[in-house]
Protein backbone atom coordinates (compact mmCIF):
# COMPACT_ATOMS: atom_id res chain seq x y z
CA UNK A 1 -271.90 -235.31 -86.88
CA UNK A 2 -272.36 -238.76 -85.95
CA UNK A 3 -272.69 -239.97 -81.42
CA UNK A 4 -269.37 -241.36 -81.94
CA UNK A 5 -267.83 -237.62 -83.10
CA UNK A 6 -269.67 -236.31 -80.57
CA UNK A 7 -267.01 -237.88 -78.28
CA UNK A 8 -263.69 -236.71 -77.69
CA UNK A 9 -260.86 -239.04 -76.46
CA UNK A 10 -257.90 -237.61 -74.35
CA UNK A 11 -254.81 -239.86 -74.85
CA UNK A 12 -251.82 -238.95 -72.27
CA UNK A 13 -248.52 -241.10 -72.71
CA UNK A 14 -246.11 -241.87 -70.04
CA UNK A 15 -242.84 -240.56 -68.77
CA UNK A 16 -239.69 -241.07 -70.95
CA UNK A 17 -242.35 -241.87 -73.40
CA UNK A 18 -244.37 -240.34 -76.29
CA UNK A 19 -247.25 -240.62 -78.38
CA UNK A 20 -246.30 -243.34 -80.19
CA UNK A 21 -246.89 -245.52 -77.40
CA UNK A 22 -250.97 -244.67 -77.66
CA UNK A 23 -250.97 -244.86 -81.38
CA UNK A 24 -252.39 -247.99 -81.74
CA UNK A 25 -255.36 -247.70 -79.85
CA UNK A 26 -256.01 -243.98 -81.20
CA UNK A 27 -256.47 -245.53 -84.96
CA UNK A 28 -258.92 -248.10 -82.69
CA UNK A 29 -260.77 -245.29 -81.59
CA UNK A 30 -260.72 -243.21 -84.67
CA UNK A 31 -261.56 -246.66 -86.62
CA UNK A 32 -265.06 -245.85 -84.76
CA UNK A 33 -265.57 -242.68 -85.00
CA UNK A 34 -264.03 -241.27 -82.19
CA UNK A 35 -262.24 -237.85 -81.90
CA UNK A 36 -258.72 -238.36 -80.56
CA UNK A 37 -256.08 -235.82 -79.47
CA UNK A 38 -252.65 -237.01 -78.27
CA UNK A 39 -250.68 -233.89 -76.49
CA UNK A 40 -246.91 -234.32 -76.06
CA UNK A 41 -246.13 -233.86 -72.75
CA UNK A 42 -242.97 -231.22 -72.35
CA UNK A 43 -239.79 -232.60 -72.24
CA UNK A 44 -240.57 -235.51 -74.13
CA UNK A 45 -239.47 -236.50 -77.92
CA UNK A 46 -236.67 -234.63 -77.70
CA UNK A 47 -233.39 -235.08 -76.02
CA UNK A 48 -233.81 -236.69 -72.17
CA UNK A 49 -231.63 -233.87 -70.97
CA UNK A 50 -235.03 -231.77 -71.87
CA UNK A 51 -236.49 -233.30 -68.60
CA UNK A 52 -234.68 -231.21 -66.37
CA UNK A 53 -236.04 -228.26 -67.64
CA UNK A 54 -239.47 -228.99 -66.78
CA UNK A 55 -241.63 -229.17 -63.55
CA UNK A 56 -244.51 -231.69 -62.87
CA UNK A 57 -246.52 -228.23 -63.06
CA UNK A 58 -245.96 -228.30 -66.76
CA UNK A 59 -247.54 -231.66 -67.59
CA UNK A 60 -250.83 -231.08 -66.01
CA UNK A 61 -251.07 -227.63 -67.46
CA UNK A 62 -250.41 -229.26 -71.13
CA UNK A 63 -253.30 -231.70 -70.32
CA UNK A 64 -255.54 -229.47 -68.80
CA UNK A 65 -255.27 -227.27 -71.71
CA UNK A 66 -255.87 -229.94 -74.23
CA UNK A 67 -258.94 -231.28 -72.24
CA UNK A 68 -260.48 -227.62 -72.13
CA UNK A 69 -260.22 -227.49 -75.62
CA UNK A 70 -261.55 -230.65 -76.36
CA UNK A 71 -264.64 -230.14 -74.08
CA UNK A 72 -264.89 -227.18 -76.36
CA UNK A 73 -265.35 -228.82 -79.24
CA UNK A 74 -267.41 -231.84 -78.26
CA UNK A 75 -270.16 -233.14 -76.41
CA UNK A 76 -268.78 -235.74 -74.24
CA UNK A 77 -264.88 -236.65 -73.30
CA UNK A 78 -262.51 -239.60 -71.89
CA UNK A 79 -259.29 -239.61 -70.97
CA UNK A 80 -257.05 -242.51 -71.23
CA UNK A 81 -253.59 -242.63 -69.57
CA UNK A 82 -250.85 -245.00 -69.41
CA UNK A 83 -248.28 -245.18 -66.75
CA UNK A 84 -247.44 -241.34 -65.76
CA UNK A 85 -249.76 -240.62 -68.28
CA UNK A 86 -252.84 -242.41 -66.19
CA UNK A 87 -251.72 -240.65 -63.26
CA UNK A 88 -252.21 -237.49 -65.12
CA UNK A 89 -255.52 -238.75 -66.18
CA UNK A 90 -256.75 -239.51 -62.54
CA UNK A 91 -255.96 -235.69 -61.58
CA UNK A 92 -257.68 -234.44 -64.64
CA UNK A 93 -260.66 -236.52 -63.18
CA UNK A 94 -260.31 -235.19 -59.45
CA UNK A 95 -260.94 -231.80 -60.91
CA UNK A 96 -263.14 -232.34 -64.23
CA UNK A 97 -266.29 -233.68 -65.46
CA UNK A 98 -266.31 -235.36 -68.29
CA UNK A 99 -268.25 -238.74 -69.10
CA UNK A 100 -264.82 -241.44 -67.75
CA UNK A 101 -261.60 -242.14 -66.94
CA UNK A 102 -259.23 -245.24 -68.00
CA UNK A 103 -255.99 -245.33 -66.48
CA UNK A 104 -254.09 -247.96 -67.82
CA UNK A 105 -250.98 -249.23 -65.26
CA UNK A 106 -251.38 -246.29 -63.92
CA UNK A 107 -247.66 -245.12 -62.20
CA UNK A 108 -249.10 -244.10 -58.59
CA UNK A 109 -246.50 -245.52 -56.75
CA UNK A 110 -243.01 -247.07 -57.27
CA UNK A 111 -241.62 -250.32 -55.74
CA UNK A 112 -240.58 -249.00 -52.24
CA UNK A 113 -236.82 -250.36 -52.98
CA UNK A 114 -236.75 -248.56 -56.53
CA UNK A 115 -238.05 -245.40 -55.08
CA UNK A 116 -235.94 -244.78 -51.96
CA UNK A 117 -233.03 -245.49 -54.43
CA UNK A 118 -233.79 -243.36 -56.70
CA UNK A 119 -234.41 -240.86 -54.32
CA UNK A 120 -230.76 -241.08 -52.62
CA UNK A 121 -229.35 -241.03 -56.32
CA UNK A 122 -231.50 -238.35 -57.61
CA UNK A 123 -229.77 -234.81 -56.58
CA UNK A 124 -226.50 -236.15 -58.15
CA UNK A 125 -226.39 -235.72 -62.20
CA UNK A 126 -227.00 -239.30 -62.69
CA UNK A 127 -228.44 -240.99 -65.50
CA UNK A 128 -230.67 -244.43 -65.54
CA UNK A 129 -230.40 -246.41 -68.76
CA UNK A 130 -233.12 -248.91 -69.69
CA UNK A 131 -230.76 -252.07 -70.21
CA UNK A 132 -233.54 -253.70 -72.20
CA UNK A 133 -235.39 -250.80 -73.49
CA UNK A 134 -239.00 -250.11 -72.49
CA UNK A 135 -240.93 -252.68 -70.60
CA UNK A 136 -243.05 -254.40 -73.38
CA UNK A 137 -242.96 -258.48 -73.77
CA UNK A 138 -243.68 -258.22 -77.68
CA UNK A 139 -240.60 -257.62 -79.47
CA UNK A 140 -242.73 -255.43 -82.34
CA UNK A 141 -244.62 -253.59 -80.39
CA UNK A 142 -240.93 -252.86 -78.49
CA UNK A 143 -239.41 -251.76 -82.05
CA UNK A 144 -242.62 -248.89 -82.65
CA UNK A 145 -241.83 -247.08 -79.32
CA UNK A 146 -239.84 -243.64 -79.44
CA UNK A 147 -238.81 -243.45 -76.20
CA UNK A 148 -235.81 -242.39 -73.95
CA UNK A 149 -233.24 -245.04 -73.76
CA UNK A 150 -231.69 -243.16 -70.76
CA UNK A 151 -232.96 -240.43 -68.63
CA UNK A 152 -231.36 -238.22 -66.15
CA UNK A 153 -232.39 -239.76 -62.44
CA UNK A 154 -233.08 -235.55 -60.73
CA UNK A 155 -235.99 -235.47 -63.09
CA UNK A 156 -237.81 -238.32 -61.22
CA UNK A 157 -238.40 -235.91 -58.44
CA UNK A 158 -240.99 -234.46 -60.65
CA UNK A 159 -242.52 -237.95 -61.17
CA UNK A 160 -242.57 -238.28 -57.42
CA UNK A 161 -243.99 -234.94 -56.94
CA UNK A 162 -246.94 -235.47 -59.19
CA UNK A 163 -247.71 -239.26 -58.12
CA UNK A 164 -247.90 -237.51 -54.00
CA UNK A 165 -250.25 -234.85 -55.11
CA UNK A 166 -252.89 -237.03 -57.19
CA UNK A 167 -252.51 -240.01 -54.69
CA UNK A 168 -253.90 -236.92 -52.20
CA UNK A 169 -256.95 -236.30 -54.99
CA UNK A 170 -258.09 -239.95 -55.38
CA UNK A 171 -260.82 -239.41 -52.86
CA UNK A 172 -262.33 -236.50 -55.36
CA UNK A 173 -262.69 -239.18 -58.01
CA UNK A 174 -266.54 -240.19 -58.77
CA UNK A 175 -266.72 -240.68 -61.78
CA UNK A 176 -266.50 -244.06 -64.21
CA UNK A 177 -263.01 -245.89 -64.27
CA UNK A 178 -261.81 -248.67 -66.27
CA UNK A 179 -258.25 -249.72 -65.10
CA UNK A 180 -256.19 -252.18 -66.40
CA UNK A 181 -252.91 -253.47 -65.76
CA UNK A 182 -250.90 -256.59 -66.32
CA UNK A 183 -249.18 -259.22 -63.47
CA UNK A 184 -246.41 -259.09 -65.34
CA UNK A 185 -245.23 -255.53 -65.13
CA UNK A 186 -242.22 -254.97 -64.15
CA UNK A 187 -242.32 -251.63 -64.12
CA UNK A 188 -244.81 -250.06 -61.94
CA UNK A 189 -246.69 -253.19 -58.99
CA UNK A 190 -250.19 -254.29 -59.84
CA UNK A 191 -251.17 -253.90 -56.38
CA UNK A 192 -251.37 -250.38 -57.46
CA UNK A 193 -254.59 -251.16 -58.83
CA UNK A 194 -256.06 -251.88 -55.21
CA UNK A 195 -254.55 -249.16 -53.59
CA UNK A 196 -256.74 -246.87 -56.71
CA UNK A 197 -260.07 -248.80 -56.11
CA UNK A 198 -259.35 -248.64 -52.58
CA UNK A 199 -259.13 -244.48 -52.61
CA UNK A 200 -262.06 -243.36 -55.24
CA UNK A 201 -265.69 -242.63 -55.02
CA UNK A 202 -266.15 -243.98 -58.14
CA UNK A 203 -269.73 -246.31 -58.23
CA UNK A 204 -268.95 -247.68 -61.98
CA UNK A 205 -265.69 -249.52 -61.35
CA UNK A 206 -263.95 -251.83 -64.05
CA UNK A 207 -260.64 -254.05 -63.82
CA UNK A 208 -259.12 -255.64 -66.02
CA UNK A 209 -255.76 -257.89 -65.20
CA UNK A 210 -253.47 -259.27 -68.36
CA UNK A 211 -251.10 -262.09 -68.29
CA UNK A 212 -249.17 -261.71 -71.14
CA UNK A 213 -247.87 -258.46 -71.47
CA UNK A 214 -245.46 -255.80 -69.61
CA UNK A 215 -245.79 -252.42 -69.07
CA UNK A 216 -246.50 -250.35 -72.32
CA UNK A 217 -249.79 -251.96 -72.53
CA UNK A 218 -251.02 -250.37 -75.12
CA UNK A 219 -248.46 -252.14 -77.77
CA UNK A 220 -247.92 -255.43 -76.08
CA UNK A 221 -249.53 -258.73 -76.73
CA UNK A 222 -253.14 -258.33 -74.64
CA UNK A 223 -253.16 -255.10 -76.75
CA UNK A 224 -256.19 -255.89 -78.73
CA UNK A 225 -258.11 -257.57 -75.81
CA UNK A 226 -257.34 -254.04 -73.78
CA UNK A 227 -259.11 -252.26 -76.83
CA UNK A 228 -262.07 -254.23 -77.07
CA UNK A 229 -262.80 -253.36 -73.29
CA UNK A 230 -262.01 -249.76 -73.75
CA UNK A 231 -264.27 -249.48 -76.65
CA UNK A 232 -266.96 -251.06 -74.32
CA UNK A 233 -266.69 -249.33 -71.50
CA UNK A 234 -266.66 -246.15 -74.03
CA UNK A 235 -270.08 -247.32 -75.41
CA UNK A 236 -271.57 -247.87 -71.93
CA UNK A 237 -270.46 -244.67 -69.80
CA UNK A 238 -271.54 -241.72 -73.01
């Protein structure tokens, strides 16, 4: 076994969202040796009406379970996030140790506008369409996405549920972080990245802001400039 398969890399996608939006950078990691698991969070690549069925409960116990066994079966881990997905990887590293964390526009809090609206709307059976599909500036990396066009609006409580409880675990976090996140998002505010840096422990700190791409990061057009760092921030925290 080789230092690079020594290492396990936890990849968590987002909400309304699925694996396929981490693809790319798990065939980067793999590319160098790097074990990679991808868990499907529960309610996801399936039907959206699936999200009501599940609890906020449910995601961290199908990361938390995939982490376990990971740390199982290697020496060192990271976990890498994106959107709802790096807020899932910040709680995993308020409670874990494992070698560091990258939390890539990492969904901590909504636009105060978007939220309180979505909060009046959500206990009617409502359901949000994505007019322009997922939030990604490169029309390819748009097309490889399988994600929800439309979800139902009660299962954002669950969203909102998880984002209050790991906001109120920041302060636990010590270990390495490499966050990234683009000023272009239209999705989630970049000045969620201050509000992070502002609430950790954390002594090895890395940012990284984008200009050119959206959301979904991880297949937009800074995509392979977002790698590189990973893969160095990899090499210096195992």
């Amino acid at each position: 076994m080789t230092r690079s398969q020594e290492i396990g890399c936890l990849l968590i996608h987002g909400f309304t969202s699925s694996p396929t939006e981490m693809a790319g950078l798990a065939e980067t990691l793999r590319t160098h040796g790097y074990r990679v698991d991808l868990p499907l969070l529960p309610g996801h690549a399936s039907r959206p009406e699936a999200l009501l069925k599940v609890k906020y409960q449910d995601w961290i116990a199908t990361v938390e379970s995939a982490l376990r066994t990971m740390q199982s079966e290697t020496v060192q881990q990271i976990v890498i996030g994106l959107s709802m997905g790096g807020v899932l990887a910040l709680h995993l590293a308020a409670h874990y140790n494992f070698a560091g964390v990258i939390a890539l526009a990492p969904a901590l809090k909504l636009p105060l506008w978007k939220e309180i609206g979505i909060r009046l709307l959500s206990p009617f059976n409502l359901t949000r369409r994505k007019t322009h599909g997922p939030d990604v500036n490169d029309d390819h990396g748009r097309a490889l996405l399988d994600s929800y066009r439309e979800y139902p609006l009660p299962a954002t409580r669950e969203v909102f549920r998880l984002q209050r409880l790991v906001r109120g675990e920041l302060a636990r976090i010590t270990m390495p972080l490499f966050v990234a996140h683009s000023l272009q998002d239209h999705t989630i505010p970049v000045h969620n990245v201050d509000y992070l840096l502002q609430q950790i422990k954390s002594k090895h700190v890395e940012k990284m802001l984008v200009h050119d791409s959206y959301h979904v990061l991880t297949v937009d057009r800074d995509r392979e400039r977002i790698f590189t760092r990973i893969l160095e921030f990899i090499a210096k925290v195992t």
